[in-house]
PDB file of N, CA and C in Angstrom:
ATOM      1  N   UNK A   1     -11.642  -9.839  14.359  1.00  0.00           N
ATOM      2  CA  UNK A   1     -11.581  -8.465  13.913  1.00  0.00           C
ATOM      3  C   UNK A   1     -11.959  -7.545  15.063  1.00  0.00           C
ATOM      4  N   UNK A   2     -11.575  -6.572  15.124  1.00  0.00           N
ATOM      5  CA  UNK A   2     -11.576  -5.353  15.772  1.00  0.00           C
ATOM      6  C   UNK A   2     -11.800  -3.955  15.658  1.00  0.00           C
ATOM      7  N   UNK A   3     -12.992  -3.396  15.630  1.00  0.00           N
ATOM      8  CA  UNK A   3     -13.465  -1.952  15.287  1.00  0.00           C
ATOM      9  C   UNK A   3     -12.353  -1.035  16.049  1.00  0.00           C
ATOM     10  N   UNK A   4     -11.920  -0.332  15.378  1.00  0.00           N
ATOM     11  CA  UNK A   4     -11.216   0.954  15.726  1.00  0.00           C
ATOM     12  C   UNK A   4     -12.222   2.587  15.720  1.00  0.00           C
ATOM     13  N   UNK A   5     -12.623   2.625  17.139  1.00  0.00           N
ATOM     14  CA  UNK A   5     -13.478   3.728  16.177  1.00  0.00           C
ATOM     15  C   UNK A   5     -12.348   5.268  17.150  1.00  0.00           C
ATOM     16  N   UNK A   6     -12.698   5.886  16.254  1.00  0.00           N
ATOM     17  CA  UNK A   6     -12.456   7.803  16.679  1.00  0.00           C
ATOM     18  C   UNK A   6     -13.580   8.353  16.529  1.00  0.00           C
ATOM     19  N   UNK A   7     -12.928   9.514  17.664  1.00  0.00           N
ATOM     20  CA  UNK A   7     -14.397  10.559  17.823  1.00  0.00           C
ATOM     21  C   UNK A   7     -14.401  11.477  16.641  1.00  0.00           C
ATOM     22  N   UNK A   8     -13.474  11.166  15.682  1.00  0.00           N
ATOM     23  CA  UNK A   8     -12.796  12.648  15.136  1.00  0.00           C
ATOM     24  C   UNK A   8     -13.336  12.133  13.954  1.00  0.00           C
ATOM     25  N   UNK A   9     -13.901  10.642  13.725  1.00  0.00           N
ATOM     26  CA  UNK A   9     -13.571   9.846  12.703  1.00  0.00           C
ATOM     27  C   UNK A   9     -14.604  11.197  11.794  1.00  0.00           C
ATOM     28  N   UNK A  10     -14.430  11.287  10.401  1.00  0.00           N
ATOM     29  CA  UNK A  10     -15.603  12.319   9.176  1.00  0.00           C
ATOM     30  C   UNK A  10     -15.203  11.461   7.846  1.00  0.00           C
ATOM     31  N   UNK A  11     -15.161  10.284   7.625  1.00  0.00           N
ATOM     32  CA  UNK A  11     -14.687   9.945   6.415  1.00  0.00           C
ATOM     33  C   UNK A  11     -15.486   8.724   6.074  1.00  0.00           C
ATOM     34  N   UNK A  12     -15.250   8.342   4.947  1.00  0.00           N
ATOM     35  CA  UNK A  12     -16.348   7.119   4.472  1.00  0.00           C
ATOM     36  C   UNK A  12     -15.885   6.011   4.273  1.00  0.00           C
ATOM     37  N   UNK A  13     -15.258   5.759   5.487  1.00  0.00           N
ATOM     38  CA  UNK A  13     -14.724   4.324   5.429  1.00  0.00           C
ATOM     39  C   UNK A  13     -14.882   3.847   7.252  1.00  0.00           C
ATOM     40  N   UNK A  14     -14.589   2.697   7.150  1.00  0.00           N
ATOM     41  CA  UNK A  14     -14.134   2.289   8.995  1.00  0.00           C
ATOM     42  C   UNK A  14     -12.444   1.412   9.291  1.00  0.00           C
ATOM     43  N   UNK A  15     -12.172   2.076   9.926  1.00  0.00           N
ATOM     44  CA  UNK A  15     -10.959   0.983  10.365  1.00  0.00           C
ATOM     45  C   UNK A  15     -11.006   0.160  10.757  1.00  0.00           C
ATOM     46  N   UNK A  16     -10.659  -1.128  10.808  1.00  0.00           N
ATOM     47  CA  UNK A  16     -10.867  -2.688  11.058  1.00  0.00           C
ATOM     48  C   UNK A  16      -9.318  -3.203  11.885  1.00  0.00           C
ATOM     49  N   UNK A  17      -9.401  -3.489  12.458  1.00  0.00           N
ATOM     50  CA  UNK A  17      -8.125  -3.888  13.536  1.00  0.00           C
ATOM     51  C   UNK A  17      -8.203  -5.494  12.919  1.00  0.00           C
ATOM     52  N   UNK A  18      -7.088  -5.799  12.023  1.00  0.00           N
ATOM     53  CA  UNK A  18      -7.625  -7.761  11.847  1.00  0.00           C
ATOM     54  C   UNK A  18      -6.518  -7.952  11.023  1.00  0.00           C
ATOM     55  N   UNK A  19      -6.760  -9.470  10.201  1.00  0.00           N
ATOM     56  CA  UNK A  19      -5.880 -10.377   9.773  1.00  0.00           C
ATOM     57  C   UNK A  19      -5.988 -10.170   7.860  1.00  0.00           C
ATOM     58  N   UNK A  20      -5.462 -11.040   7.146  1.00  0.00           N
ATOM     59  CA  UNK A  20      -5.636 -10.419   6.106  1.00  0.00           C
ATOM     60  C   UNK A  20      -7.196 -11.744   5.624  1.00  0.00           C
ATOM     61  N   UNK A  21      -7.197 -12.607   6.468  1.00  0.00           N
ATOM     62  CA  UNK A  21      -8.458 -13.442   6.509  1.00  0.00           C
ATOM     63  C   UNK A  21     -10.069 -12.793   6.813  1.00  0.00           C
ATOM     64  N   UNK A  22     -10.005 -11.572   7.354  1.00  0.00           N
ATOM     65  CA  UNK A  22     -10.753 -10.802   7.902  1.00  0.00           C
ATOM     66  C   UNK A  22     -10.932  -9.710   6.629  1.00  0.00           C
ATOM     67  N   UNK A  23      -9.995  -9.536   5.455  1.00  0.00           N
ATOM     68  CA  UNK A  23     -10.016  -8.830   4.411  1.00  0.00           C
ATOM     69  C   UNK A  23     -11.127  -9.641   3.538  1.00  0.00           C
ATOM     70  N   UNK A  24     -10.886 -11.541   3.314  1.00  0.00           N
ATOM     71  CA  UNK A  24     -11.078 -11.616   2.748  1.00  0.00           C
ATOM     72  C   UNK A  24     -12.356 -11.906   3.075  1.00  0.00           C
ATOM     73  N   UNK A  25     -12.755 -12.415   3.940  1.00  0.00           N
ATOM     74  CA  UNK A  25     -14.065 -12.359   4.497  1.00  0.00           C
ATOM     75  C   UNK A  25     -15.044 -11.323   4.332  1.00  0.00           C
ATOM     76  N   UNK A  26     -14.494 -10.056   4.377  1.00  0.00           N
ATOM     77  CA  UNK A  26     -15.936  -8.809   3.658  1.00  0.00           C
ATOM     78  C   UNK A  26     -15.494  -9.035   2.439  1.00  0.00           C
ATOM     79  N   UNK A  27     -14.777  -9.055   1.975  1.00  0.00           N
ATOM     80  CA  UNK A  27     -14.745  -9.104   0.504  1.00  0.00           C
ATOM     81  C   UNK A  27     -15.796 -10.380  -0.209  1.00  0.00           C
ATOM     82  N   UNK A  28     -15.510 -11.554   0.752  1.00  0.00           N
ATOM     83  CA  UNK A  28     -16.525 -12.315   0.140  1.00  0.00           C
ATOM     84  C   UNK A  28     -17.987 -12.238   0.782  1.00  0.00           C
ATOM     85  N   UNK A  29     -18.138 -11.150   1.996  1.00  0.00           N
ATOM     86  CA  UNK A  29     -19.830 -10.802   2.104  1.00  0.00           C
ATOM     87  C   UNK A  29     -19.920  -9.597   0.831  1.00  0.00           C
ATOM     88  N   UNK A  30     -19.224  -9.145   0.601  1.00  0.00           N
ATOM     89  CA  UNK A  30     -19.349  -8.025  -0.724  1.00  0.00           C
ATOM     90  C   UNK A  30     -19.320  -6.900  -0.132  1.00  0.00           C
ATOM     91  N   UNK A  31     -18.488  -6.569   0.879  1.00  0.00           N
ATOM     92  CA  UNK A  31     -18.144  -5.765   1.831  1.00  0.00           C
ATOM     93  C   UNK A  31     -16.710  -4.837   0.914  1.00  0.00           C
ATOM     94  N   UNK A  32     -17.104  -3.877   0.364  1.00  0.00           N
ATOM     95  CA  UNK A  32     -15.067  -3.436  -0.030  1.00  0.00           C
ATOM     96  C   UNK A  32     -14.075  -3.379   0.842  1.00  0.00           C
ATOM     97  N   UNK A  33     -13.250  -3.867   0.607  1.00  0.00           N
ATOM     98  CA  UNK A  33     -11.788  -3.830   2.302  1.00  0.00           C
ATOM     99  C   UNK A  33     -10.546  -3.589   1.251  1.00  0.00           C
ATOM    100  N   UNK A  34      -9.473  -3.171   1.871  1.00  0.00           N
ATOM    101  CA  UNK A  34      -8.390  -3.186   1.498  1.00  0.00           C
ATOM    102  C   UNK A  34      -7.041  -3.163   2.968  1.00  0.00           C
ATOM    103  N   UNK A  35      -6.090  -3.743   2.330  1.00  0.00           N
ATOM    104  CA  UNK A  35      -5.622  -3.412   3.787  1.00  0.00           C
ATOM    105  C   UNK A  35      -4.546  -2.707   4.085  1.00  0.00           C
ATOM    106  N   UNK A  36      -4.366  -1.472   4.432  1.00  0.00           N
ATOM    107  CA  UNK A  36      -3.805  -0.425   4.512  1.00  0.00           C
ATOM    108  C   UNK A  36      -2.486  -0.282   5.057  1.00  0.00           C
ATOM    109  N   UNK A  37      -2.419  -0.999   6.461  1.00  0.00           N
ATOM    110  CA  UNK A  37      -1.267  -1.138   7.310  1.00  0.00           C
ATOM    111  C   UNK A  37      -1.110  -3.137   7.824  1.00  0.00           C
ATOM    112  N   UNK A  38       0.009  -3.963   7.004  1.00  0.00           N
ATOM    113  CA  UNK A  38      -0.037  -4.964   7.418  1.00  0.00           C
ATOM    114  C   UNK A  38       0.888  -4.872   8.739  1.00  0.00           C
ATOM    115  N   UNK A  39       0.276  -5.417   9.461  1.00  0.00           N
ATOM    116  CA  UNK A  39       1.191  -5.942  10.818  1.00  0.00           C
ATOM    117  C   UNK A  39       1.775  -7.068  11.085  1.00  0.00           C
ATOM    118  N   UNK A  40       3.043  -7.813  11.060  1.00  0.00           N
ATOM    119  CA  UNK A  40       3.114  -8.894  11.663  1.00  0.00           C
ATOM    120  C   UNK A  40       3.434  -9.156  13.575  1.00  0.00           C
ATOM    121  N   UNK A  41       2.602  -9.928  13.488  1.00  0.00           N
ATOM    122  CA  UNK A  41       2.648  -9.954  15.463  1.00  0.00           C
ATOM    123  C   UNK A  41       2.986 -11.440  15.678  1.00  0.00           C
ATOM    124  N   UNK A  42       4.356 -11.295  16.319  1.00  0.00           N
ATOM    125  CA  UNK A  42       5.036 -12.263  16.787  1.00  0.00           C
ATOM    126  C   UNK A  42       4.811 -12.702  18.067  1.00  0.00           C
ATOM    127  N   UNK A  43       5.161 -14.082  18.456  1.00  0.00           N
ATOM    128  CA  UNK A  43       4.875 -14.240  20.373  1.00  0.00           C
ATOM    129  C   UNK A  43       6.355 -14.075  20.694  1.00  0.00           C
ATOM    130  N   UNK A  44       7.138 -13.779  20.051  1.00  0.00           N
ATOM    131  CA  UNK A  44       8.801 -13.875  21.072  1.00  0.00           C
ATOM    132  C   UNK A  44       9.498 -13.004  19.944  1.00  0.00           C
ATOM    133  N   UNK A  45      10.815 -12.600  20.860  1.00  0.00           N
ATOM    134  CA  UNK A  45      11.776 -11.270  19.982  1.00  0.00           C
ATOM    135  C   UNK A  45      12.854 -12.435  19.613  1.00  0.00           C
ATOM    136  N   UNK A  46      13.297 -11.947  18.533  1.00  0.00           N
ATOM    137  CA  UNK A  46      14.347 -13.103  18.394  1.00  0.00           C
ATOM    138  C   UNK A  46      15.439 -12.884  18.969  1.00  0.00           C
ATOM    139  N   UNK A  47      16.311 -13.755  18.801  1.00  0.00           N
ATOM    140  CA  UNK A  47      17.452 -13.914  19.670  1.00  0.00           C
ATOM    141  C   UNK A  47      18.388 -12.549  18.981  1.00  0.00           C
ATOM    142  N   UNK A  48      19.599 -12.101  19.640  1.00  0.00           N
ATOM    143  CA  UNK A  48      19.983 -11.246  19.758  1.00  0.00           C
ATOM    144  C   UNK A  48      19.384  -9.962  20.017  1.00  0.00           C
ATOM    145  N   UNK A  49      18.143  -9.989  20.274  1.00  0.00           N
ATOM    146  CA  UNK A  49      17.256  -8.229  19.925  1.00  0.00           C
ATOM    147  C   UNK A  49      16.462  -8.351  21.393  1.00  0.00           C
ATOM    148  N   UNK A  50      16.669  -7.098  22.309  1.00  0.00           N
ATOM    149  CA  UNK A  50      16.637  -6.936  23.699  1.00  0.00           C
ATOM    150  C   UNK A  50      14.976  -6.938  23.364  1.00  0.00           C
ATOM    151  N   UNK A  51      13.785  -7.163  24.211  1.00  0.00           N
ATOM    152  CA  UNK A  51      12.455  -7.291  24.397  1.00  0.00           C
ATOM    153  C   UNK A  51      12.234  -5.485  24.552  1.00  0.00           C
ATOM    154  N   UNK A  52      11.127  -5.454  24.348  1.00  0.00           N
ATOM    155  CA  UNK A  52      10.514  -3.846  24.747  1.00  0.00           C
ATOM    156  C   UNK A  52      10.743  -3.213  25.799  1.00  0.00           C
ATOM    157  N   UNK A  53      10.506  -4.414  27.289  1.00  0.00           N
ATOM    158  CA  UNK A  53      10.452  -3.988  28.645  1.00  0.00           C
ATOM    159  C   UNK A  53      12.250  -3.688  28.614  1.00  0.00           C
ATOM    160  N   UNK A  54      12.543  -4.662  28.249  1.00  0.00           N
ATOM    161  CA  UNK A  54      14.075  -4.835  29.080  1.00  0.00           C
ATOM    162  C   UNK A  54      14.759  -3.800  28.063  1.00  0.00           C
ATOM    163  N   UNK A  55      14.313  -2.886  26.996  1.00  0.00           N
ATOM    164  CA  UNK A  55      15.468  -1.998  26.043  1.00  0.00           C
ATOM    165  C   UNK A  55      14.566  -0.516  27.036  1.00  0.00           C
ATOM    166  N   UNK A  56      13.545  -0.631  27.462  1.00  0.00           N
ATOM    167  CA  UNK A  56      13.018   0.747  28.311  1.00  0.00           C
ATOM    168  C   UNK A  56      13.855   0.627  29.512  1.00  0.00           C
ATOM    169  N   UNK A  57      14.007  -0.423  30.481  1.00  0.00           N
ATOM    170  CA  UNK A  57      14.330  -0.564  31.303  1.00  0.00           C
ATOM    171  C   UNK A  57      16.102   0.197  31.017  1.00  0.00           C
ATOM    172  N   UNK A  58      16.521  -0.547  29.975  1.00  0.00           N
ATOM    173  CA  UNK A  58      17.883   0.053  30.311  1.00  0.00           C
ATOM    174  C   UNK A  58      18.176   1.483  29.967  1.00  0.00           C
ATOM    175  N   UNK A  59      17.263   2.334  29.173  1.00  0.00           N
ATOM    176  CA  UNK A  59      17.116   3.711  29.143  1.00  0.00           C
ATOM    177  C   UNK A  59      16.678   3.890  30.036  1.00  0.00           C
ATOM    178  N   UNK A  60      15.816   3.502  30.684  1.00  0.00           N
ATOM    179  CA  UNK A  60      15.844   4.693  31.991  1.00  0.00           C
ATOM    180  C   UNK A  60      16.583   4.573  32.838  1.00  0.00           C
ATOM    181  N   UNK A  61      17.266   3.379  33.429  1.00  0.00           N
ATOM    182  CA  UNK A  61      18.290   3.399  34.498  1.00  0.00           C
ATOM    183  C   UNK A  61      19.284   3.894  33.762  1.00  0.00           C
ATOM    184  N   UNK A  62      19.663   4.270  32.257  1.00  0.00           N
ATOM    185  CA  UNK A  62      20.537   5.092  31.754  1.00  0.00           C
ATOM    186  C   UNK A  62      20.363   6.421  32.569  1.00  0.00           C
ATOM    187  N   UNK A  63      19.353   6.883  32.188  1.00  0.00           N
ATOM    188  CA  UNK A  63      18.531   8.406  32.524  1.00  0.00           C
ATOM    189  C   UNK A  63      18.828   8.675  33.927  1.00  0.00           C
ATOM    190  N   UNK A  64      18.295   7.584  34.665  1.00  0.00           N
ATOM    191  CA  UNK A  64      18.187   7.456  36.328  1.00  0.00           C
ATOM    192  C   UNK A  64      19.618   7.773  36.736  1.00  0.00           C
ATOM    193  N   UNK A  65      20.832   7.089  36.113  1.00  0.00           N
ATOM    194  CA  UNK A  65      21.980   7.384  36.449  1.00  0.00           C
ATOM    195  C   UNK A  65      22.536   8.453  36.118  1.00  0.00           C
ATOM    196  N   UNK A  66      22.050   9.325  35.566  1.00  0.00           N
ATOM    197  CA  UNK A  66      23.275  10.642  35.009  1.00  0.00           C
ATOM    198  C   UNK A  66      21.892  11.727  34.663  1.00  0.00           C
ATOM    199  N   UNK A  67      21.085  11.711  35.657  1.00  0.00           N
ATOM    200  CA  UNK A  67      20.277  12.900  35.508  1.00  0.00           C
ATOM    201  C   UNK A  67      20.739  14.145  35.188  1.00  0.00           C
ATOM    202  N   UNK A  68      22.043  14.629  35.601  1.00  0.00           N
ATOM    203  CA  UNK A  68      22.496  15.861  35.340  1.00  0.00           C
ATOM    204  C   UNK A  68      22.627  16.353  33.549  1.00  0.00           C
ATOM    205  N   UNK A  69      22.595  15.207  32.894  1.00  0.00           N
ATOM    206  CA  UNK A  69      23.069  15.135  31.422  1.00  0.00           C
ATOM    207  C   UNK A  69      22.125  14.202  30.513  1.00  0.00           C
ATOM    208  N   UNK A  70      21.064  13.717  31.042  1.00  0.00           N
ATOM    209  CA  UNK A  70      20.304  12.547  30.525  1.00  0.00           C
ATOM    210  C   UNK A  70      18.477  13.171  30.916  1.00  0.00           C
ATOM    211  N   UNK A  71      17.953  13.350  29.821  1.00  0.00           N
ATOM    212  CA  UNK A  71      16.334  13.453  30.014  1.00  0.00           C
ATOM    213  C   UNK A  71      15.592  12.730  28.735  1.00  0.00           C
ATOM    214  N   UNK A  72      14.599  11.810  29.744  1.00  0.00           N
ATOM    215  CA  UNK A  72      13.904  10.991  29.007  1.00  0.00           C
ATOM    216  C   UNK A  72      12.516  11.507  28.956  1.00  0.00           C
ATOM    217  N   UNK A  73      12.025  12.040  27.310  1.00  0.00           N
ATOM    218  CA  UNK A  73      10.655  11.978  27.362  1.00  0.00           C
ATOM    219  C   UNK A  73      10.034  11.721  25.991  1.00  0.00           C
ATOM    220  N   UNK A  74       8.489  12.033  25.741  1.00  0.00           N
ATOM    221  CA  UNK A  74       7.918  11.759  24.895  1.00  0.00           C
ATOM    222  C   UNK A  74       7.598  12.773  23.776  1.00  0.00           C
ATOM    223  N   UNK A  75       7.878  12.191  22.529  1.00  0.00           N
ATOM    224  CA  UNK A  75       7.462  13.232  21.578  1.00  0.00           C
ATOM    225  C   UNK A  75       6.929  13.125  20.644  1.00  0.00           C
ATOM    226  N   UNK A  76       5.936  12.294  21.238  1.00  0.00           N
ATOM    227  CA  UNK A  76       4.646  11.765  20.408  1.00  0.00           C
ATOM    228  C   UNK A  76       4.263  10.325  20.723  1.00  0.00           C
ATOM    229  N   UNK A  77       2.962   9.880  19.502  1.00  0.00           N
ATOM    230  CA  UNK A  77       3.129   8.906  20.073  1.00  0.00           C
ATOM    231  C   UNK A  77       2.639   7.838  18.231  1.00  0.00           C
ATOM    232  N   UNK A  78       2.671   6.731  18.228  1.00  0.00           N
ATOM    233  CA  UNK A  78       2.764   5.976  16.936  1.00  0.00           C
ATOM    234  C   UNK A  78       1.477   5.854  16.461  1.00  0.00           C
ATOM    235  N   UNK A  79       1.078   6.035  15.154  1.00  0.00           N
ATOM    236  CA  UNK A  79       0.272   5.978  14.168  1.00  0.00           C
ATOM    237  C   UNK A  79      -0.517   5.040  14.498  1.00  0.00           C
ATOM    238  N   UNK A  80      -0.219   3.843  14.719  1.00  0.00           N
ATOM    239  CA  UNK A  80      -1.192   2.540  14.342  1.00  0.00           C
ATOM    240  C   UNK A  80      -1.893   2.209  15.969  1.00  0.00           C
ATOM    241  N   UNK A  81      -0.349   2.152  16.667  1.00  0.00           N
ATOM    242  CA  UNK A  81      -0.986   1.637  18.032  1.00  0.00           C
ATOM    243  C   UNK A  81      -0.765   2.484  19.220  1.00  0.00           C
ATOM    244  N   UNK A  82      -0.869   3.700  18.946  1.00  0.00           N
ATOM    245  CA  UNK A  82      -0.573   4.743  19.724  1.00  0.00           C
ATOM    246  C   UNK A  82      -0.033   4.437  20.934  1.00  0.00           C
ATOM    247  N   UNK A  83       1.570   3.782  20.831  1.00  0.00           N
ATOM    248  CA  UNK A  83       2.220   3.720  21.336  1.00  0.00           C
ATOM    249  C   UNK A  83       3.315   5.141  21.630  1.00  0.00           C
ATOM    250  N   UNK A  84       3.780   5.359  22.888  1.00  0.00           N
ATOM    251  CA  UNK A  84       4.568   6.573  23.330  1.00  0.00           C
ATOM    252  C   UNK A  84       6.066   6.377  22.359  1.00  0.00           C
ATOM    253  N   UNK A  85       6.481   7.624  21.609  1.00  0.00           N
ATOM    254  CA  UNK A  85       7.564   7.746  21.016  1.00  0.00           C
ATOM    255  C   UNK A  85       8.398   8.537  21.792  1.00  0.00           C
ATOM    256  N   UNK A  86       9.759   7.515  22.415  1.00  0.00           N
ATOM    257  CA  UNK A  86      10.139   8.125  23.676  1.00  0.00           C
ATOM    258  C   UNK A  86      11.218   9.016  22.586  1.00  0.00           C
ATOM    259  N   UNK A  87      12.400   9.928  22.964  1.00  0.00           N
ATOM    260  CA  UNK A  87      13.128  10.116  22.664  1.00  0.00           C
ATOM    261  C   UNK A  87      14.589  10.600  24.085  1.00  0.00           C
ATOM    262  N   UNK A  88      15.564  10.666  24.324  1.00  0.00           N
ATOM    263  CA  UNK A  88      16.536  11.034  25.384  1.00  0.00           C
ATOM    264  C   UNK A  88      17.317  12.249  24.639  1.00  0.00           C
ATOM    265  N   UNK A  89      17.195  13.014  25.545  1.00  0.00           N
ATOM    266  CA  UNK A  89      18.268  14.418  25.213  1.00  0.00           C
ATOM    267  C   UNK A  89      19.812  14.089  26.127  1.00  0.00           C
ATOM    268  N   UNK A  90      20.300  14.210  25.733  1.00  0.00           N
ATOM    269  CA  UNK A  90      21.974  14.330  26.017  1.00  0.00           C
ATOM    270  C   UNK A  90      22.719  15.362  26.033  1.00  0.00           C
ATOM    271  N   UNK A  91      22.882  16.369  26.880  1.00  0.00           N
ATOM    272  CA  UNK A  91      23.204  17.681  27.194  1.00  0.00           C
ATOM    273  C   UNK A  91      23.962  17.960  28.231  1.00  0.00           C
ATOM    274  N   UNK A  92      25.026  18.951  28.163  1.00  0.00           N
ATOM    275  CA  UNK A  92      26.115  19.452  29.650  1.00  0.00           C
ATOM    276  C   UNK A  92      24.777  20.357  30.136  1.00  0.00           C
ATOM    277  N   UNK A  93      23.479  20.821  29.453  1.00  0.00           N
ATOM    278  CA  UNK A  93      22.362  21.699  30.411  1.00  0.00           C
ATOM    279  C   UNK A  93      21.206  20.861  29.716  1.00  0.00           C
ATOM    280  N   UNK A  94      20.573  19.677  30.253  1.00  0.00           N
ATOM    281  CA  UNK A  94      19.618  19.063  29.765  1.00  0.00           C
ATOM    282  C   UNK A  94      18.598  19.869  29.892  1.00  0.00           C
ATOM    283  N   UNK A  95      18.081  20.624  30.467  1.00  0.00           N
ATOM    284  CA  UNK A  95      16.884  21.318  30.966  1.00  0.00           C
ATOM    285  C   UNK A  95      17.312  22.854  29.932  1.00  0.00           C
ATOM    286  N   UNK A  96      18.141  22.998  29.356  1.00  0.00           N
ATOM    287  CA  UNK A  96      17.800  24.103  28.940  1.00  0.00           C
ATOM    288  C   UNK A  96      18.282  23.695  27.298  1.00  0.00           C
ATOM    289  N   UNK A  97      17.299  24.530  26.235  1.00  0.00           N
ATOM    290  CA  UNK A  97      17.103  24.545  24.968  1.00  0.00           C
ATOM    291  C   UNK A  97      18.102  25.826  24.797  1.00  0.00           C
ATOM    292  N   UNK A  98      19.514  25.416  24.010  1.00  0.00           N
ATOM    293  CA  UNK A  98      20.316  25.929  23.760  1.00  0.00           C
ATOM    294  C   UNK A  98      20.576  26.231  22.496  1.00  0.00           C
ATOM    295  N   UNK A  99      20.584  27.208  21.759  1.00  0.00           N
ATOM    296  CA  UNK A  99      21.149  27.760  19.920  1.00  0.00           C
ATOM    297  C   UNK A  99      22.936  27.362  19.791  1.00  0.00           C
ATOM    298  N   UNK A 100      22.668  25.470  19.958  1.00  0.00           N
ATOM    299  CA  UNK A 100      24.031  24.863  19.542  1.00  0.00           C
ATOM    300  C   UNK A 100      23.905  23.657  18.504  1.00  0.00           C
ATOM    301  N   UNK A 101      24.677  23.329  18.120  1.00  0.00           N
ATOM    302  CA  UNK A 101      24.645  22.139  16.995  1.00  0.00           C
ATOM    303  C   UNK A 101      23.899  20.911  17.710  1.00  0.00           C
ATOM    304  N   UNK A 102      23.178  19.918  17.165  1.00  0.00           N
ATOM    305  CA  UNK A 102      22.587  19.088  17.437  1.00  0.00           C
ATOM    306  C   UNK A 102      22.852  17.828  16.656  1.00  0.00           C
ATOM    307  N   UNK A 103      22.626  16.611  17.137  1.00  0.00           N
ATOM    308  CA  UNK A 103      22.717  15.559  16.254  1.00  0.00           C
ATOM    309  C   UNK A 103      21.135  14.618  16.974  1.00  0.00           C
ATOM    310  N   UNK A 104      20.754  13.546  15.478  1.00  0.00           N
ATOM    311  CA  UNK A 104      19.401  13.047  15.688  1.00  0.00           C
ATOM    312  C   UNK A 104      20.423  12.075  14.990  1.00  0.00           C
ATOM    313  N   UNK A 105      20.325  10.560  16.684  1.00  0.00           N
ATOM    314  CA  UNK A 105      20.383   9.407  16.263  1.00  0.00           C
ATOM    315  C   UNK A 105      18.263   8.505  16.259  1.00  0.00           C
ATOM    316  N   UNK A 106      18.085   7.706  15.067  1.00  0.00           N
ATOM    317  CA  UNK A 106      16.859   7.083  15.305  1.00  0.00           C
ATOM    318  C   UNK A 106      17.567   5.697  15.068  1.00  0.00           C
ATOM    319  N   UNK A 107      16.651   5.034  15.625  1.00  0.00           N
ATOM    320  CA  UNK A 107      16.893   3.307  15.689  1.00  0.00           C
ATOM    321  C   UNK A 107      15.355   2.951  15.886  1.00  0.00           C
ATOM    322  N   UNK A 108      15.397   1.127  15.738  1.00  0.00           N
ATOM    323  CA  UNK A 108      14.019   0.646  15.905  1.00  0.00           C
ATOM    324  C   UNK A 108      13.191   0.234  15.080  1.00  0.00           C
ATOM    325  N   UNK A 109      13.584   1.061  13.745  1.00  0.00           N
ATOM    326  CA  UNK A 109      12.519   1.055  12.945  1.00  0.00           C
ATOM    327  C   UNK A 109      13.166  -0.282  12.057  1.00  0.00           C
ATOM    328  N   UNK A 110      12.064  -0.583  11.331  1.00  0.00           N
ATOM    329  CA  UNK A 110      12.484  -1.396  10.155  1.00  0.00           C
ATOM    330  C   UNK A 110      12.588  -0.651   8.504  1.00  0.00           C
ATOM    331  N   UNK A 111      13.477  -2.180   8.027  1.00  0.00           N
ATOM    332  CA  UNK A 111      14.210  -1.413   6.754  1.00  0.00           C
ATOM    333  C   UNK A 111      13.286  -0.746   5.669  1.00  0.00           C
ATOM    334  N   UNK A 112      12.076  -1.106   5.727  1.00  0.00           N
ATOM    335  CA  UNK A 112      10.964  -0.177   4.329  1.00  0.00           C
ATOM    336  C   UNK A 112      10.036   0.579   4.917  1.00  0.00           C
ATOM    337  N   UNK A 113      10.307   0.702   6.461  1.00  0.00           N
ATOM    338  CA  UNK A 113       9.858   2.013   6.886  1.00  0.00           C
ATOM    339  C   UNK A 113      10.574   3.328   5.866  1.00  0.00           C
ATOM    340  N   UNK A 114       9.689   4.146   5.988  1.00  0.00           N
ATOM    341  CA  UNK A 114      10.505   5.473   5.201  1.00  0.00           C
ATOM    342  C   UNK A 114      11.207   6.286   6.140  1.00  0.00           C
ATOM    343  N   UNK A 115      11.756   6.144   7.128  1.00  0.00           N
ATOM    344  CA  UNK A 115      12.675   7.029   7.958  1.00  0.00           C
ATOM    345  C   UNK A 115      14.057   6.085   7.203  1.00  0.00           C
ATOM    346  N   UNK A 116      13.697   4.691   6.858  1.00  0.00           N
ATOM    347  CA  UNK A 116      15.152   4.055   6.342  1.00  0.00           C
ATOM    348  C   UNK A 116      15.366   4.129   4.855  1.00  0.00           C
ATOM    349  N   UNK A 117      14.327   4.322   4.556  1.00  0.00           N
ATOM    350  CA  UNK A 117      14.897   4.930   3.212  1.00  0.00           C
ATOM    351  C   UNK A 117      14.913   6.293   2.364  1.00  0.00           C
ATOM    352  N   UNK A 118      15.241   7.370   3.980  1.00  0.00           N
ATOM    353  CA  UNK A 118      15.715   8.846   3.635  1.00  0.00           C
ATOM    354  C   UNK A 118      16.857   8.724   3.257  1.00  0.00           C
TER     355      UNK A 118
END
């Protein structure tokens, strides 16, 4: 198990970074737990599905190649493991915020995330 602490933390609980064995374990010191966000953590990506490094890698040498029309940055970052939420703009004026139609492709996520079942 793993303490998660924040400076910000004001609430009457603690976050616990762990397994669902680690649930049951305060539960049986008489500890209350519940577990809020399950994670599964794999050691390998499965076959057909590009790794983390190598799907960044090919966005940015996307980016790297067509700077004139391609900007890669961040627009935020993830809930659990405050990981960077990259996003790429695709523009004839990447650098400038224009009053024209837009389109939002997302990918990545999984299917009972709620971005997939808007």
């Amino acid at each position: 198990m793993k303490l998660v602490t924040d400076p910000a933390f004001e609430g009457d609980y603690i976050e616990v970074e762990g397994h669902f064995r680690d649930v049951l374990e305060l539960t049986r010191r008489g500890i209350p737990a519940a577990i809020v966000v399950e994670v599964e953590h794999t050691a390998t990506v499965p076959d057909g599905y590009p790794a983390y490094e190598v799907m960044m890698d090919t966005i940015r040498a996307m980016v790297a190649g067509n700077p004139d029309i391609a900007k890669l940055f961040t627009i935020g970052r993830s809930q659990y493991h405050k990981k960077p939420i990259y996003a790429v703009k695709i523009s004839d004026h990447v650098d400038r915020e224009e009053a024209e139609p837009s389109v939002l492709f997302m990918a990545g996520h999984h299917a009972r995330e709620p971005v997939g079942m808007w």
